[in-house]
Protein backbone atom coordinates (compact mmCIF):
# COMPACT_ATOMS: atom_id res chain seq x y z
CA UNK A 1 143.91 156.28 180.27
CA UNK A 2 141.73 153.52 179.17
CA UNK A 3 137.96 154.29 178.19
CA UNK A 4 136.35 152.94 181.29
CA UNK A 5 138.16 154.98 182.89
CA UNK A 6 137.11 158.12 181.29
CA UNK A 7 133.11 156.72 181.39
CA UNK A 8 133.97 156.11 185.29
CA UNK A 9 134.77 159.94 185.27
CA UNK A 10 132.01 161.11 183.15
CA UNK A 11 129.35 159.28 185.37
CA UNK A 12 130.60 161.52 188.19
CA UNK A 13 130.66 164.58 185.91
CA UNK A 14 126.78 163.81 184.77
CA UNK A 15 125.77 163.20 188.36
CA UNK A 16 126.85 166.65 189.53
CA UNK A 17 125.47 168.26 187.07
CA UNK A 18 122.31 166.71 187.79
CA UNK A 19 122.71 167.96 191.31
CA UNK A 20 123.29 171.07 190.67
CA UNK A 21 120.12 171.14 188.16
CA UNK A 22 118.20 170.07 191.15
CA UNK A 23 114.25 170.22 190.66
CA UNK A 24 114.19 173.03 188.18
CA UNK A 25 113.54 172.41 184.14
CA UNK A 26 117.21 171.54 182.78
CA UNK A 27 118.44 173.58 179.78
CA UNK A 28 118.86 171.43 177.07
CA UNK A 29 122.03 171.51 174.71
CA UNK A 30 122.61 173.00 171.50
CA UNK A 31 120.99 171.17 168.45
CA UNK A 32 124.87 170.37 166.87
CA UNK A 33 125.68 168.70 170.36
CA UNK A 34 122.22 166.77 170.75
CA UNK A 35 123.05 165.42 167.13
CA UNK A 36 126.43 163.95 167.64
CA UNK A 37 125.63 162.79 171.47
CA UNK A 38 122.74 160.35 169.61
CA UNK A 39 124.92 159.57 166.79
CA UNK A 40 127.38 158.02 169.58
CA UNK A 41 124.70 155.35 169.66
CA UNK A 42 125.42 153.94 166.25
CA UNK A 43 128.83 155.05 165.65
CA UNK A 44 130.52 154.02 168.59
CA UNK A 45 128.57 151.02 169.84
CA UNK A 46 129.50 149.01 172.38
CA UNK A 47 130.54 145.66 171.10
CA UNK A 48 133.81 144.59 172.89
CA UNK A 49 134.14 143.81 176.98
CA UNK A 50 137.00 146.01 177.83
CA UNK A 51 138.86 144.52 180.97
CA UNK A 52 139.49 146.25 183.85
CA UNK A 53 141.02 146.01 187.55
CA UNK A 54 139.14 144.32 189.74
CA UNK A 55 137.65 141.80 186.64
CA UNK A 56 138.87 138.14 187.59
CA UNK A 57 139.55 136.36 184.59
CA UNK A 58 140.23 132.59 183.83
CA UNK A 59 143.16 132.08 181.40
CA UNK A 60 143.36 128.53 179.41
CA UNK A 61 146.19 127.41 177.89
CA UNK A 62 145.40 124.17 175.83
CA UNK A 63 147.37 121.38 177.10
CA UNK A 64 148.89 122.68 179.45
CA UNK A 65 146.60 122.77 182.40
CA UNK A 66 149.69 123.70 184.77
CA UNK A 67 149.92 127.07 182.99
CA UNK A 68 146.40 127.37 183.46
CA UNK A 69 144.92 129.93 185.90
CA UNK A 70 142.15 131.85 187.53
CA UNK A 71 143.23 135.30 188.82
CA UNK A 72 142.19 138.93 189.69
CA UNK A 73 143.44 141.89 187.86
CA UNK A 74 145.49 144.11 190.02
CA UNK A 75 144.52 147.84 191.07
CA UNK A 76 148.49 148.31 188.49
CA UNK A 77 146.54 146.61 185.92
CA UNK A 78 147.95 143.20 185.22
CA UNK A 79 147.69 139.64 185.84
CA UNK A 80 150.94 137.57 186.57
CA UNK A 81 151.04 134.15 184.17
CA UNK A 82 153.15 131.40 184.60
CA UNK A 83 156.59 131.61 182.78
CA UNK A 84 155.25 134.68 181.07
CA UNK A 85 155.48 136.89 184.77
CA UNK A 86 153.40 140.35 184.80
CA UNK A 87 151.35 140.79 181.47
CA UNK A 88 149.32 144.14 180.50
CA UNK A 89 145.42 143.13 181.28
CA UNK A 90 143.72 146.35 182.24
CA UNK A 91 142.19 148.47 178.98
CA UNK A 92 142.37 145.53 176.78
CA UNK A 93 140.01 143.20 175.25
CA UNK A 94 139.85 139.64 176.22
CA UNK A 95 140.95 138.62 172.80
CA UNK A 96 144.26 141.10 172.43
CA UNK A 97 145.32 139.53 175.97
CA UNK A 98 144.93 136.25 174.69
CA UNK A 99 147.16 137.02 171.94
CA UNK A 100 149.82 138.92 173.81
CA UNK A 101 149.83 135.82 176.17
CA UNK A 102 150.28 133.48 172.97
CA UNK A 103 153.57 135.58 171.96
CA UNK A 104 155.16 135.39 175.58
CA UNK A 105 154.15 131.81 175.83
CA UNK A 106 155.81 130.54 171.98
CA UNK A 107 159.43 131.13 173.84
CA UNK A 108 158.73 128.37 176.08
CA UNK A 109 156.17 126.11 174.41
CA UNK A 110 155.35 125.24 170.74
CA UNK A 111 152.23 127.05 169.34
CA UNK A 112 150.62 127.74 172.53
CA UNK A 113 146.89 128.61 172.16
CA UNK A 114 145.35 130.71 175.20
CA UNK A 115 141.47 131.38 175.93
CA UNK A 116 140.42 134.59 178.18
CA UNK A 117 137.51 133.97 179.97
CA UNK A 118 136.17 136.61 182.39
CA UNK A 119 134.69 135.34 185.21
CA UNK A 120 133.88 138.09 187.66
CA UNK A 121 133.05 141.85 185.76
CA UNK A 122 133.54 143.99 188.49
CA UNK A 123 135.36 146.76 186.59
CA UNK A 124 132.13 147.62 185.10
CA UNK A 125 129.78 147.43 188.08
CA UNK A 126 129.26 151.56 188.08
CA UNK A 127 130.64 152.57 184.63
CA UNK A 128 128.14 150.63 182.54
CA UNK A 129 125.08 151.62 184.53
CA UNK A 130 122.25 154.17 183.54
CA UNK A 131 120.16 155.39 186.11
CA UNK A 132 116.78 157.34 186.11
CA UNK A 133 116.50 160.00 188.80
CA UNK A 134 113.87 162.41 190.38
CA UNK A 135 110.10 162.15 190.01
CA UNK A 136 109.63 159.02 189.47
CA UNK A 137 108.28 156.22 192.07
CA UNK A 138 112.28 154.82 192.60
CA UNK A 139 114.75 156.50 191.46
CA UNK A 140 117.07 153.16 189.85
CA UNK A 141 120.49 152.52 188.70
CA UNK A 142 120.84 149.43 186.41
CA UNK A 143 123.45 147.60 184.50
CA UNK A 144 123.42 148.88 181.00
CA UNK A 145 122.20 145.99 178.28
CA UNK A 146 121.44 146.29 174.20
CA UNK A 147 118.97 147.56 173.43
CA UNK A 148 117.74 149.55 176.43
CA UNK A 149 115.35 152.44 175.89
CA UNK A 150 114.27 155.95 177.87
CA UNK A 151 110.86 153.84 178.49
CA UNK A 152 112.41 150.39 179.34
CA UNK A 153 114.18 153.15 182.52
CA UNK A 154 110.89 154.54 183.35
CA UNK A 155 109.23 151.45 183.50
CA UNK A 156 111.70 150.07 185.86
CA UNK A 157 111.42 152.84 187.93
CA UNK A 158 107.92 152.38 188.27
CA UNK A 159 106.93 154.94 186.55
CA UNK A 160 106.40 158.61 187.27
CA UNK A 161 104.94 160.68 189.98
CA UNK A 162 101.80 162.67 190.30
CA UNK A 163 104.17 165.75 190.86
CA UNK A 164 106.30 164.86 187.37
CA UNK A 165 106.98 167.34 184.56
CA UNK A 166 107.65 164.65 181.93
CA UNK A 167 107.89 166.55 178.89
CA UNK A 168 110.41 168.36 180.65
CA UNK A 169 112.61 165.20 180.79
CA UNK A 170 116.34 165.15 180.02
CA UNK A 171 118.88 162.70 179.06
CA UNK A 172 122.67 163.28 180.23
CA UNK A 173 125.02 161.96 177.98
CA UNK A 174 128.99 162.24 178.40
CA UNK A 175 130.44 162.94 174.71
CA UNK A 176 134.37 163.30 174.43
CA UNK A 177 134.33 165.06 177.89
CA UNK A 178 131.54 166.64 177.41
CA UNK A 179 127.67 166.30 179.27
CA UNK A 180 124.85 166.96 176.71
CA UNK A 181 121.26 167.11 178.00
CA UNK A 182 118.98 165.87 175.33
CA UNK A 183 115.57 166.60 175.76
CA UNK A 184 112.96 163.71 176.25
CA UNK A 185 109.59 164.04 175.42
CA UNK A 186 108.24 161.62 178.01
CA UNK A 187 104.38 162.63 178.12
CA UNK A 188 105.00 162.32 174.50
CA UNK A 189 106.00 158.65 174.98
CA UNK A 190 103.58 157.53 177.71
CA UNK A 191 100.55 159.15 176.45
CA UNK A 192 100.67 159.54 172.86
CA UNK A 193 102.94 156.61 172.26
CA UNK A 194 105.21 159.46 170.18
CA UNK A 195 108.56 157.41 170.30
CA UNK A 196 110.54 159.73 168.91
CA UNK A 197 112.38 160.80 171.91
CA UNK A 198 112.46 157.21 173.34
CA UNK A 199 115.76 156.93 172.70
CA UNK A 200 118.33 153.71 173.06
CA UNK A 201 120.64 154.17 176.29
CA UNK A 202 124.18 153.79 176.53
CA UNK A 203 126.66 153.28 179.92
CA UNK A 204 127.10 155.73 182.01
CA UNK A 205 123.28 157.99 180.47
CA UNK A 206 121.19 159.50 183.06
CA UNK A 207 117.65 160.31 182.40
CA UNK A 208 116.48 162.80 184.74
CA UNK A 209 112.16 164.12 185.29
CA UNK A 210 111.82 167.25 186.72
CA UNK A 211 109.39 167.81 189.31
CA UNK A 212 106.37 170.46 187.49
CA UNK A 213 106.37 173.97 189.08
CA UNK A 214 104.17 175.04 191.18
């Protein structure tokens, strides 16, 4: 199973355990789990698109506009290419099916040099989101860029809510099948400018803020 996949599954998982959490304070995780759920953010960094079904992509063959074509990837997976047939597309990078494409293609044409362009990302329209949920003025779910922070969420939401616990904050991150709630100082953040729990986001993170007891 590919790893959009899996983050496609973990959003689910980190959206019922926020359900279940409800309004109350969250526990947090341990300290071990905390520490390797924020070391995710350097060591395993999103740098490559990963393709996916539903993703249209445009594939260029130099020369040879004939063999040239625009097409969806199927719910199996693949892409069909002329004289090549049914090629592997799904889980890959745009690059390795460029290259598998090149190796079909040498058996009918000499040095044949193929460019993947993705056109359409639709694989990716719920996997690479992170949302911000409960007191906060609206609750949103955006698509996931560098360089995104707890704050950069908050703001977008519009900020908090009179009834907000914000120190109470969590963020739900899906490790190796795993959710860890990191706590998020957010009072911390907004009124102290303490950015020490304004962490960077990845796809699929949730940031939750508990509503304050009464």
């Amino acid at each position: 199973m590919s790893s959009k996949y899996s983050l496609l599954g973990s959003v689910l998982s980190l959206t019922a355990v926020i359900l279940v959490s409800g309004c109350a304070s969250p526990k947090t995780s341990s300290p071990e789990q905390i520490q390797r759920a924020l070391a995710v953010d350097t060591v395993n960094s999103v740098d490559e698109y990963i393709l996916g079904a539903t993703d249209v992509v445009r594939v260029s063959v130099w020369r040879n506009e004939d063999l040239s074509i625009s097409v969806p990837i199927r719910p199996d997976g693949r892409i069909s290419v002329p004289l090549v047939g049914d090629v592997q597309a799904s889980g890959r990078t745009p690059d390795a099916l460029a290259n598998d494409i090149e190796t079909k293609l040498s058996a009918y044409i000499r040095e044949p040099q193929v460019s993947i362009v993705v056109t359409s990302m639709g694989s990716h329209e719920y996997s690479d989101r992170v949302r911000v949920t409960g007191a906060v003025q609206q609750p949103t779910s955006v698509p996931h860029r560098a360089g995104m922070t707890v704050l950069d969420m908050v703001l977008t939401s519009g900020g908090v809510t009179p009834f907000a616990s914000p120190n109470n904050s969590v963020l739900y991150r899906a490790v190796e099948g795993e959710v860890v709630a990191i706590p998020v100082k957010l009072d911390e953040i907004l009124s102290r400018g303490d950015i020490s729990t304004n962490y960077k986001l990845r796809p699929g993170d949730i940031l939750t803020i508990p509503e304050r007891s009464l």
